[in-house]
C-alpha atoms as a PDB file:
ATOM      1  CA  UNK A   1       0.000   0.000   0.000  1.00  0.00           C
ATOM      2  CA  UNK A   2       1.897   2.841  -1.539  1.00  0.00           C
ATOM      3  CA  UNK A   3      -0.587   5.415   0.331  1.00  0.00           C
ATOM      4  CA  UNK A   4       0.525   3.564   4.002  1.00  0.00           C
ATOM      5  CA  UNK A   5       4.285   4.078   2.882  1.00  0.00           C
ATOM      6  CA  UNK A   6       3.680   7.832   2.178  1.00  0.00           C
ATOM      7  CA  UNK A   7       2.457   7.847   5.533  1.00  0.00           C
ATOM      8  CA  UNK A   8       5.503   6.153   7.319  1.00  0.00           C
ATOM      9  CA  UNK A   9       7.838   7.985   5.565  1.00  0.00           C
ATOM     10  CA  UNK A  10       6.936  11.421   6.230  1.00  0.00           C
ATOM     11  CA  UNK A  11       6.676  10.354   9.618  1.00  0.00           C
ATOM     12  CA  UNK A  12      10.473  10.007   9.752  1.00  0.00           C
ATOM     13  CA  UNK A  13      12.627  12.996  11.197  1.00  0.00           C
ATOM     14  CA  UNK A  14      13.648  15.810   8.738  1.00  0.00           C
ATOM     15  CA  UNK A  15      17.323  14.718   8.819  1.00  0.00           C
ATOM     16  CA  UNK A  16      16.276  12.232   7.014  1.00  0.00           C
ATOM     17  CA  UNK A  17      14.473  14.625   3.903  1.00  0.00           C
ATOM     18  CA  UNK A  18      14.026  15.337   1.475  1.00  0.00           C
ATOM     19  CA  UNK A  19      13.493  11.922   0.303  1.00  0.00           C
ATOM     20  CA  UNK A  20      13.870  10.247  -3.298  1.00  0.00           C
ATOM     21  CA  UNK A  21      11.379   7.959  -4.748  1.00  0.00           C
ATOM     22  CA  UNK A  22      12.684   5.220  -7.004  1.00  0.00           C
ATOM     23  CA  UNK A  23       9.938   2.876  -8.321  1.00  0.00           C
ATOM     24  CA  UNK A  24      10.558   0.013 -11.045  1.00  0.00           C
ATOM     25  CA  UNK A  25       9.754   1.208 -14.503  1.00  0.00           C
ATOM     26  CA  UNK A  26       6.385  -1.330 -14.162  1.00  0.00           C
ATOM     27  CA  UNK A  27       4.971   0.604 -11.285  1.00  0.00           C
ATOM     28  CA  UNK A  28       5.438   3.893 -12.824  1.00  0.00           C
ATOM     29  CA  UNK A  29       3.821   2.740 -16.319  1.00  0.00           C
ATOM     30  CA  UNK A  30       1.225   1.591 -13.955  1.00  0.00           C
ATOM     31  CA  UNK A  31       0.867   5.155 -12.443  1.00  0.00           C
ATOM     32  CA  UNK A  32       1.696   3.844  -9.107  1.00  0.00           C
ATOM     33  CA  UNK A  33       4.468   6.888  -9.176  1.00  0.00           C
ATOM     34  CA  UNK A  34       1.797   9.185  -8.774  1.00  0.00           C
ATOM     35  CA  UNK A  35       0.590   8.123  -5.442  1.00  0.00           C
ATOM     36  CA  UNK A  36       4.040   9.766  -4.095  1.00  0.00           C
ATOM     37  CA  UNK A  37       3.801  12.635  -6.464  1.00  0.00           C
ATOM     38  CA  UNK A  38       0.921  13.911  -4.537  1.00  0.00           C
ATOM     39  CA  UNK A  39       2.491  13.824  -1.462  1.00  0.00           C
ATOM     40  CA  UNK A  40       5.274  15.904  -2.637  1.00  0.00           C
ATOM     41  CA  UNK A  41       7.893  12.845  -3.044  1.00  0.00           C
ATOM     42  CA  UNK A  42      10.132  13.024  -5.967  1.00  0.00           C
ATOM     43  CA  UNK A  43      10.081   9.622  -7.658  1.00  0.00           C
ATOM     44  CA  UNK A  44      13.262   8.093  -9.980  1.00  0.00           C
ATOM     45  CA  UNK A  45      13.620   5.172 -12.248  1.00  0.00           C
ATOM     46  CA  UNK A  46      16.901   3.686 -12.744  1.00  0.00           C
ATOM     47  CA  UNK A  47      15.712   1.997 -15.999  1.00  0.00           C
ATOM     48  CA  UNK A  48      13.551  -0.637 -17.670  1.00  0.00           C
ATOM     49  CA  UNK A  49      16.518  -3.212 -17.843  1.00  0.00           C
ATOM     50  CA  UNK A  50      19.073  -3.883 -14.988  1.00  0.00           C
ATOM     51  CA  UNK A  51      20.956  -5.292 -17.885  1.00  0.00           C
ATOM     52  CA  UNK A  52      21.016  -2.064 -19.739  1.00  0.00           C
ATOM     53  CA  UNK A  53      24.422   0.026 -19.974  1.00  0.00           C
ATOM     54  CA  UNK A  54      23.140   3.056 -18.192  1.00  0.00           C
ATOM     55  CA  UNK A  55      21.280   0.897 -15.250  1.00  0.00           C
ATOM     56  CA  UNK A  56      23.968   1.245 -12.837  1.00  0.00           C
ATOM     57  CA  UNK A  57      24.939   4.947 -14.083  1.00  0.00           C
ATOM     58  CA  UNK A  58      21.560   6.004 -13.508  1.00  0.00           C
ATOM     59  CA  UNK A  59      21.152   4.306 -10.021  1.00  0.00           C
ATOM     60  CA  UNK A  60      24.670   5.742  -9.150  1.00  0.00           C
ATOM     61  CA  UNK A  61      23.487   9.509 -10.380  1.00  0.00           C
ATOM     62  CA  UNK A  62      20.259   9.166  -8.682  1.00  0.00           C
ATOM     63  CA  UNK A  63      22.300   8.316  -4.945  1.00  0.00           C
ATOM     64  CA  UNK A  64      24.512  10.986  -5.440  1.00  0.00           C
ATOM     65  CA  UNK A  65      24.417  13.403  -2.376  1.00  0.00           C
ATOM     66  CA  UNK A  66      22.343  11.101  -0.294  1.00  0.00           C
ATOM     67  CA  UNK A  67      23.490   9.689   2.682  1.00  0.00           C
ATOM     68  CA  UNK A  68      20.680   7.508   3.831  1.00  0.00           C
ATOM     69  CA  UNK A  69      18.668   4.841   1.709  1.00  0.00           C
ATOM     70  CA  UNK A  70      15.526   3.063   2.535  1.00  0.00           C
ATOM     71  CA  UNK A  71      13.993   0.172   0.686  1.00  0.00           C
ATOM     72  CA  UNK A  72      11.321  -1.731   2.012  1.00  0.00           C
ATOM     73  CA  UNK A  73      12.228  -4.869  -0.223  1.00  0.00           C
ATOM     74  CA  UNK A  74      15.470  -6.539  -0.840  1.00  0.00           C
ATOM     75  CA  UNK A  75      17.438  -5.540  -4.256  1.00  0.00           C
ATOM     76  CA  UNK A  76      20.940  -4.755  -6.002  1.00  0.00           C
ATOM     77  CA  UNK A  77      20.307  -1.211  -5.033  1.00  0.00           C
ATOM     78  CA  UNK A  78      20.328  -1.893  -1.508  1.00  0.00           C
ATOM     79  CA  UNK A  79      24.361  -3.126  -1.647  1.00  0.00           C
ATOM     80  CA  UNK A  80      24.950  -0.498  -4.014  1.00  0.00           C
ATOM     81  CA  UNK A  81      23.977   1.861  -1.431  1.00  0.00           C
ATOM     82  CA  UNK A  82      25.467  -0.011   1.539  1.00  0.00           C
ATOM     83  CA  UNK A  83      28.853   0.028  -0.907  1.00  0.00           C
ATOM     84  CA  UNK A  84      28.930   3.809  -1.380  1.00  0.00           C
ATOM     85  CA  UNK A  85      28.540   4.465   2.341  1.00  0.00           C
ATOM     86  CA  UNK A  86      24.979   5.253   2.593  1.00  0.00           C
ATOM     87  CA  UNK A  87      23.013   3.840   5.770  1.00  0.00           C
ATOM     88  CA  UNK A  88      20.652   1.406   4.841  1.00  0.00           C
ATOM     89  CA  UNK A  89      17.764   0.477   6.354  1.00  0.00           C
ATOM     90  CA  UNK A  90      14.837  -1.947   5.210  1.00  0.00           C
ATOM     91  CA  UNK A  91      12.018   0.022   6.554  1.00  0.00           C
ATOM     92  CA  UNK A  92       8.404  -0.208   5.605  1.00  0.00           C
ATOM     93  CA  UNK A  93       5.709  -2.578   3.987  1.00  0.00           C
ATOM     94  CA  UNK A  94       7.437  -5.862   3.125  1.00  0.00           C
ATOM     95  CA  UNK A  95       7.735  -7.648  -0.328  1.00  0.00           C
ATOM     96  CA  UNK A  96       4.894  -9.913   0.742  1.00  0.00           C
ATOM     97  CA  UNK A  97       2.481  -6.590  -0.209  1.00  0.00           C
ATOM     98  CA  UNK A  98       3.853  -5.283  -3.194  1.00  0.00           C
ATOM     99  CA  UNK A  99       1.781  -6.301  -5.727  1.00  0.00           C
ATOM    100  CA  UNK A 100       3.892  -4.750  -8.845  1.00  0.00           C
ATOM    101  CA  UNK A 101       6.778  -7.334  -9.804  1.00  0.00           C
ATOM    102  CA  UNK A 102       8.003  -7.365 -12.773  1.00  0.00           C
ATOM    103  CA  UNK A 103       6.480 -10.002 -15.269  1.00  0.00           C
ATOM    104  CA  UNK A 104       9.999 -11.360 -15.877  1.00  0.00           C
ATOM    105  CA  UNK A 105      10.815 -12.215 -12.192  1.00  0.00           C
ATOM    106  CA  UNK A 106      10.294 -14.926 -10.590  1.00  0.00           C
ATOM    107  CA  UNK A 107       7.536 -14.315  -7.677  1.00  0.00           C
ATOM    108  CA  UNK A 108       8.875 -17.750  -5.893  1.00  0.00           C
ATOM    109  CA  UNK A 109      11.740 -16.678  -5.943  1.00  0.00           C
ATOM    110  CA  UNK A 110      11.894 -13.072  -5.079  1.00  0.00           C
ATOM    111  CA  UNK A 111      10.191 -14.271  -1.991  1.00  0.00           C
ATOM    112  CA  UNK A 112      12.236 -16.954  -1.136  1.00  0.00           C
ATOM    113  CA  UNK A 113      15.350 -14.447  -1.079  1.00  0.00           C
ATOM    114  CA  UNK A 114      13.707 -12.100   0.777  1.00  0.00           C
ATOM    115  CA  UNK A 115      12.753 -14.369   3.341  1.00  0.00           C
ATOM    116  CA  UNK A 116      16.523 -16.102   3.127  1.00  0.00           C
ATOM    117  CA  UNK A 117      17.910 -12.551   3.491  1.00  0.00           C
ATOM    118  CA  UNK A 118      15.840 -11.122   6.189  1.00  0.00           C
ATOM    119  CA  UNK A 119      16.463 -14.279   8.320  1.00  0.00           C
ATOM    120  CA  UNK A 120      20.232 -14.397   7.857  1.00  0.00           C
ATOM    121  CA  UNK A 121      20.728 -10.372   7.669  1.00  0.00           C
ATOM    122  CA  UNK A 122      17.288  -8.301   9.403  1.00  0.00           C
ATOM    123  CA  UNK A 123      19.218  -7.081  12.382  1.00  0.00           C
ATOM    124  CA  UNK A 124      22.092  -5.242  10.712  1.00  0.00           C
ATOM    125  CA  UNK A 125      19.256  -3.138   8.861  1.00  0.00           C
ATOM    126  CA  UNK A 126      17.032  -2.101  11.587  1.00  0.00           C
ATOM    127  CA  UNK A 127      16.225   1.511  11.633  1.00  0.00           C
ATOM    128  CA  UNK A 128      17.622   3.981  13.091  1.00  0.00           C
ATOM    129  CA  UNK A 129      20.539   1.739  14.266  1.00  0.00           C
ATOM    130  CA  UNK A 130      22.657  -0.288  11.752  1.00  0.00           C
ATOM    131  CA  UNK A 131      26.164  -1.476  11.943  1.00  0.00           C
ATOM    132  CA  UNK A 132      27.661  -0.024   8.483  1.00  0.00           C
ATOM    133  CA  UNK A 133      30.956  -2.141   9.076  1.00  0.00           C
ATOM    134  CA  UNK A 134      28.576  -5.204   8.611  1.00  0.00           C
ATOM    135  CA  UNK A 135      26.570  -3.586   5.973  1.00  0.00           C
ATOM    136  CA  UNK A 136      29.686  -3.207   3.639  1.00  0.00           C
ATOM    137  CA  UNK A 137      30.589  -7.157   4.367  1.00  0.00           C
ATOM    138  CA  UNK A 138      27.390  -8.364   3.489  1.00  0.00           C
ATOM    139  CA  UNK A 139      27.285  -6.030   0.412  1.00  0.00           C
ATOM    140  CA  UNK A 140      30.851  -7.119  -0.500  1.00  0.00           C
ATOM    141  CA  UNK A 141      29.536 -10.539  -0.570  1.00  0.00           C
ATOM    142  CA  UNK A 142      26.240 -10.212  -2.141  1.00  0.00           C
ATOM    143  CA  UNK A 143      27.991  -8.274  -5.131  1.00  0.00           C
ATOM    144  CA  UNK A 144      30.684 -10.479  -5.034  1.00  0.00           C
ATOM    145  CA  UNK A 145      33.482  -7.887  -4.574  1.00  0.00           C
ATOM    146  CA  UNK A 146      35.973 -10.526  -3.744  1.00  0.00           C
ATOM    147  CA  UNK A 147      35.613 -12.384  -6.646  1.00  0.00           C
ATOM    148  CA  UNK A 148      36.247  -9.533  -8.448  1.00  0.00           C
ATOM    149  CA  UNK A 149      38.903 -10.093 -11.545  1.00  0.00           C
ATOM    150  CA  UNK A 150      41.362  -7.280 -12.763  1.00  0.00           C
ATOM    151  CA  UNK A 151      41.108  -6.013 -15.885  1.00  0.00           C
ATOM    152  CA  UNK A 152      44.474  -7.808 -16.713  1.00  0.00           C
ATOM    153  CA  UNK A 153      43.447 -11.092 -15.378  1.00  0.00           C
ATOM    154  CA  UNK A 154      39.665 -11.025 -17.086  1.00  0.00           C
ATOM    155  CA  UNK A 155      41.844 -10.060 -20.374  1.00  0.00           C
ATOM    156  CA  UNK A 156      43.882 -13.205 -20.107  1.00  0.00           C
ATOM    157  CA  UNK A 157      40.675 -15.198 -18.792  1.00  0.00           C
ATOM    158  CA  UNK A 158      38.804 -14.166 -22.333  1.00  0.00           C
ATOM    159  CA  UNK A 159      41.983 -14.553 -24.725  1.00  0.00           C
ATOM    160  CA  UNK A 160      42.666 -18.169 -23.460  1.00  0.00           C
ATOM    161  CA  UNK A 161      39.261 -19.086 -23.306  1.00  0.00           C
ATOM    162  CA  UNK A 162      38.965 -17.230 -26.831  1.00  0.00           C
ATOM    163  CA  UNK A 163      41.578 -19.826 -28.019  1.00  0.00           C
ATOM    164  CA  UNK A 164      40.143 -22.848 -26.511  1.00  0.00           C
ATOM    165  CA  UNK A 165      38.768 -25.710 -29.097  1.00  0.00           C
ATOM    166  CA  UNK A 166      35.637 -25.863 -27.266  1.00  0.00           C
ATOM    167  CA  UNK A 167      35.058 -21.867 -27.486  1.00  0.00           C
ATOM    168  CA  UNK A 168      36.791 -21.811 -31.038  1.00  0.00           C
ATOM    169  CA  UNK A 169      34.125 -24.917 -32.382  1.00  0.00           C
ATOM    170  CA  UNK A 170      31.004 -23.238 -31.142  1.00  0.00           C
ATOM    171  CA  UNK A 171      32.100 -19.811 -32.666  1.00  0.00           C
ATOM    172  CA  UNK A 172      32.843 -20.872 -36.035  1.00  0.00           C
ATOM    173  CA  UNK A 173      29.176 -22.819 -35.726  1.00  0.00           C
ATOM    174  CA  UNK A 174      27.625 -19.445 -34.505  1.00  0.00           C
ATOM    175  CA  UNK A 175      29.708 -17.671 -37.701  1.00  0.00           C
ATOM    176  CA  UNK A 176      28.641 -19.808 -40.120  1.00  0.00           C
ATOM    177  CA  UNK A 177      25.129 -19.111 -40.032  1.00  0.00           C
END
C-alpha cells in the first residue's frame, strides 16, 4: 500500500528529507508513481533493464548526495547503497504486499530471497541503528566484490578461453550461419 508508505515515511525525522522515490519502470507505467507525487515525493527510475548500460549509471546519479537509503524490499540497489557508504535500512511494507513485480521475475523466488535474506541479515538493517561495518561485508559478498577479476586477469581469462577448441568450435558454428 503505496498510500501507508507515504504515511511512514513522512513520519520520519527531517534529517532524514528530502526523500527520493525510485519505483521500477512497471509501477510507474502503472501510475503507481503518482501516489508519491501527490504527497510531494520526488520519484526516480533507474531503468527498464538492470541489464542495460546506463542501469547502474543512472542508479549511481540518482544516490549521489544522499546519505541515507531506505527500501522496504530486498534488491541490487540496496548493496549499491550499503557500498557507497549510505546507511541502509529496510524500513516499511514488506515484499509480501507489493503487488507490482516485474512479469519477468520470478515471484517464488523473489520471496524466497527475501525471506533467506531477512532471516540471515534483518538485524544489521534495523532503523535507526545499523552497523555499516557489517553492511559493507554483506554487500561485498552479495555483489561479489571478492571475486572480483582485474582487468588484466579477465583479459587473459577471455583470450585463453577465446583460443580454446571448445570456445573456437562453437564460434565458427555461430559464424557460419
Amino acid at each position: 500500500n503505496f498510500d501507508e508508505y507515504c504515511k511512514i515515511l513522512k513520519a520520519l525525522p527531517e534529517k532524514y528529507k528530502p526523500i527520493t522515490i525510485c519505483l521500477y519502470h512497471n509501477e510507474i507505467k502503472e501510475g503507481k508513481h503518482e501516489v508519491f507525487e501527490k504527497q510531494g515525493f520526488r520519484v526516480v527510475c533507474n531503468g527498464h533493464d538492470p541489464c542495460a548500460d546506463n542501469f547502474l549509471y543512472t542508479l549511481l546519479a540518482n544516490l549521489k548526495g544522499k546519505k541515507y537509503f531506505f527500501s522496504n524490499s530486498w534488491t541490487s540497489a540496496v548493496q549499491y547503497a550499503a557500498m557507497l557508504g549510505l546507511k541502509v535500512f529496510l524500513y516499511g511494507p514488506n515484499i509480501s504486499e507489493v503487488t507490482s513485480i516485474d512479469k519477468n521475475y520470478d515471484l517464488n523466488f523473489v520471496a524466497e530471497s527475501w525471506v533467506d535474506f531477512h532471516n540471515l541479515h534483518k538485524d544489521f538493517y534495523i532503523f535507526p541503528d545499523t552497523d555499516r561495518t557489517l553492511q559493507l561485508e554483506i554487500a561485498e559478498r552479495e555483489l561479489g566484490v571478492r571475486e572480483m577479476l582485474t582487468r588484466s586477469r579477465m583479459n587473459k581469462l577471455l583470450w585463453r578461453s577465446f583460443f580454446s577448441p571448445e570456445y573456437f568450435s562453437r564460434l565458427m558454428k555461430y559464424c557460419r550461419k
